[in-house]
N, C-alpha and C. Protein backbone atom coordinates (compact mmCIF):
# COMPACT_ATOMS: atom_id res chain seq x y z
N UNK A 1 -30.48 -92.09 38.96
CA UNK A 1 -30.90 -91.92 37.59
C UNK A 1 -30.90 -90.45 37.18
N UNK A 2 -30.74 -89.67 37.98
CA UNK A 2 -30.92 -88.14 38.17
C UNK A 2 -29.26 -87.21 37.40
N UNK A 3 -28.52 -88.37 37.51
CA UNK A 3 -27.11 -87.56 37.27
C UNK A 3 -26.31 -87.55 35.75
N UNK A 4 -26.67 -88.75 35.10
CA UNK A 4 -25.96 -88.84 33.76
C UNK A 4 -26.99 -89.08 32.55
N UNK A 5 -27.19 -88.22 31.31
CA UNK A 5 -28.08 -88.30 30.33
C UNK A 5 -28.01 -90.26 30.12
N UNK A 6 -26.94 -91.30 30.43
CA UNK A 6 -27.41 -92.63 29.64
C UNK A 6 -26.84 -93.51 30.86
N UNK A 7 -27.73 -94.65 31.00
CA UNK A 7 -27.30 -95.62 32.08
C UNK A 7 -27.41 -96.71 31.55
N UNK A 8 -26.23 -97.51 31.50
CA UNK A 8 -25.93 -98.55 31.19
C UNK A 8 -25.73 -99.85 32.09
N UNK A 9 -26.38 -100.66 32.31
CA UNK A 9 -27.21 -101.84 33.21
C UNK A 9 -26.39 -102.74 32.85
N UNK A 10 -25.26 -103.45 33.79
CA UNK A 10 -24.31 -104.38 33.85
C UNK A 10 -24.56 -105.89 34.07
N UNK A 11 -24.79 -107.19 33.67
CA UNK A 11 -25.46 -108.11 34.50
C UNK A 11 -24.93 -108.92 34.04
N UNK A 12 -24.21 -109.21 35.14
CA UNK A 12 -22.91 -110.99 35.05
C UNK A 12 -21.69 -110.65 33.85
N UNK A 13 -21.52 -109.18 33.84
CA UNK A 13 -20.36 -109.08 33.49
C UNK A 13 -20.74 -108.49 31.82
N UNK A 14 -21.55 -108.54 31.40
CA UNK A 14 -22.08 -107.80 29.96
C UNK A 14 -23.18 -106.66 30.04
N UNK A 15 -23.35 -106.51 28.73
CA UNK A 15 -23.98 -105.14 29.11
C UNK A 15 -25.53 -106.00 28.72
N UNK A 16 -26.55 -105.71 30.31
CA UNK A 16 -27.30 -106.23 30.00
C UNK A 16 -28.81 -105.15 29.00
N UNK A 17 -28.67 -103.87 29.38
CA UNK A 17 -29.52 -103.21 28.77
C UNK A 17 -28.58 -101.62 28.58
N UNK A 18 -29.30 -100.56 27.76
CA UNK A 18 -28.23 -99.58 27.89
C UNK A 18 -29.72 -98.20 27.49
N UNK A 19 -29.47 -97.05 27.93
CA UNK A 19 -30.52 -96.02 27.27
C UNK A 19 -30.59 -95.11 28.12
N UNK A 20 -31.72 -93.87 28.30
CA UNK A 20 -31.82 -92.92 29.35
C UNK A 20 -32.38 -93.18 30.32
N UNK A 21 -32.60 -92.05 31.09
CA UNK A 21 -33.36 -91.96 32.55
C UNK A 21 -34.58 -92.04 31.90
N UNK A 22 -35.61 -91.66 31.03
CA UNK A 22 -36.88 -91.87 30.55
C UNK A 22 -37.05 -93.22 30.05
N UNK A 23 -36.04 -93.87 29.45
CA UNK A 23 -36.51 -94.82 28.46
C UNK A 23 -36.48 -96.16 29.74
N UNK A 24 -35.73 -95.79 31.14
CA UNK A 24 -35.96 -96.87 31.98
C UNK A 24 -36.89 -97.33 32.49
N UNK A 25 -37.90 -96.44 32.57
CA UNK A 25 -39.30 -96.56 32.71
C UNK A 25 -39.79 -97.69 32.26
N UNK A 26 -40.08 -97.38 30.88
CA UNK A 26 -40.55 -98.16 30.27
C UNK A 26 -39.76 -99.76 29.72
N UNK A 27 -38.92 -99.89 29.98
CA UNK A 27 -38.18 -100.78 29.54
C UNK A 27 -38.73 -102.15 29.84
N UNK A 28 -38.67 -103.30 28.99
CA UNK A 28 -39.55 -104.44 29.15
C UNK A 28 -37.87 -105.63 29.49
N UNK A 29 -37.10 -105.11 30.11
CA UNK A 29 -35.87 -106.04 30.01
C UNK A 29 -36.05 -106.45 32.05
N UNK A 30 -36.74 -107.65 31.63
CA UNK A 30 -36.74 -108.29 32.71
C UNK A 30 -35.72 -108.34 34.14
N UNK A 31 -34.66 -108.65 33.63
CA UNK A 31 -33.66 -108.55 34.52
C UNK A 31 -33.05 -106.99 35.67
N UNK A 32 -33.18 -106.22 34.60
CA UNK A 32 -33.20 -104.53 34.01
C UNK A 32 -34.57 -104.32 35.47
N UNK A 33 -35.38 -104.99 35.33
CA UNK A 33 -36.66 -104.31 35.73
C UNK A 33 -36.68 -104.73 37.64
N UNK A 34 -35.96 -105.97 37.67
CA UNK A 34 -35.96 -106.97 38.88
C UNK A 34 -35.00 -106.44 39.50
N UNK A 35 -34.00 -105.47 39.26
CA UNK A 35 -32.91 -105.09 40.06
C UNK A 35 -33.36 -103.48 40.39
N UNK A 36 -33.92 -102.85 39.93
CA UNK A 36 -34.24 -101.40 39.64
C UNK A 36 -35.28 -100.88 40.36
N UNK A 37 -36.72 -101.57 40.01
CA UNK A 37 -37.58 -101.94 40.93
C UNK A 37 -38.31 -102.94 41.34
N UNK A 38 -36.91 -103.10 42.43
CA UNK A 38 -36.93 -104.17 43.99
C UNK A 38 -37.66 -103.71 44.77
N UNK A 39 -37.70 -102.37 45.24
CA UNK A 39 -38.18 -101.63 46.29
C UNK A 39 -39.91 -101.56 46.05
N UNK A 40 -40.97 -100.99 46.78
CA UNK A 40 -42.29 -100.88 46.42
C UNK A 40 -42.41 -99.71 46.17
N UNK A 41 -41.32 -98.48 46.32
CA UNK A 41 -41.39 -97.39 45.86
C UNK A 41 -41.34 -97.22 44.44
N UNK A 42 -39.92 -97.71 44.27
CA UNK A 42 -39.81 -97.88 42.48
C UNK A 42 -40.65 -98.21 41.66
N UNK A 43 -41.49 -99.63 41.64
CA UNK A 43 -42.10 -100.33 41.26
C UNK A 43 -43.61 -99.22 40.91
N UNK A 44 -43.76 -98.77 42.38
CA UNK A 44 -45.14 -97.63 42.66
C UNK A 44 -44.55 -96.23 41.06
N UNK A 45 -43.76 -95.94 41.59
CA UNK A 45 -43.47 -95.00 40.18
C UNK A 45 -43.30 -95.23 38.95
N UNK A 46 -42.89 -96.57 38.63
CA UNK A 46 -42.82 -96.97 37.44
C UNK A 46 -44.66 -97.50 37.04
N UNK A 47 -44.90 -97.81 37.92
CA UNK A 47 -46.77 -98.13 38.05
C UNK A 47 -47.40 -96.46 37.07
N UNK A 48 -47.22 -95.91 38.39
CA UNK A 48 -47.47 -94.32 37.56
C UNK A 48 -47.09 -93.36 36.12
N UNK A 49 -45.93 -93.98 36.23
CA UNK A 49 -45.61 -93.48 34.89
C UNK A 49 -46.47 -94.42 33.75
N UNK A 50 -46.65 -95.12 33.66
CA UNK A 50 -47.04 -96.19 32.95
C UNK A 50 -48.50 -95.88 32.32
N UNK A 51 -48.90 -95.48 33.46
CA UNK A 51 -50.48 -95.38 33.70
C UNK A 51 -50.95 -93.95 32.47
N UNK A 52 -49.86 -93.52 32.56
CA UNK A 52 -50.22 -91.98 31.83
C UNK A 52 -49.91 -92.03 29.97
C-alpha cells in the first residue's frame, strides 16, 4: 500500500473497490476488507486507526 498514490481492488474479474492508501482504512466494502485484513496484524491496524 506504501508504493502507488491509488489501489484498485480486483474481485472475480471487475473492479471491486478503487481509492488511496488512507481511504483503505476506512473502507466499509466487505469483500475489500476480507482479503486485505486476513492477517491479525492488518485487522490490529486497521482496529487502531479506527479508534482515533
Amino acid at each position: 500500500m506504501g508504493i502507488g498514490e491509488n489501489i484498485l481492488y480486483i474481485h472475480e474479474g471487475c473492479v471491486g473497490w478503487t481509492g488511496t492508501k488512507d481511504e483503505i482504512m476506512t473502507s466499509t466494502n466487505e469483500k475489500l476488507n476480507s482479503f486485505i485484513f486476513a492477517s491479525d496484524l492488518f485487522r490490529k491496524v486497521k482496529e487502531t486507526q479506527n479508534a482515533n
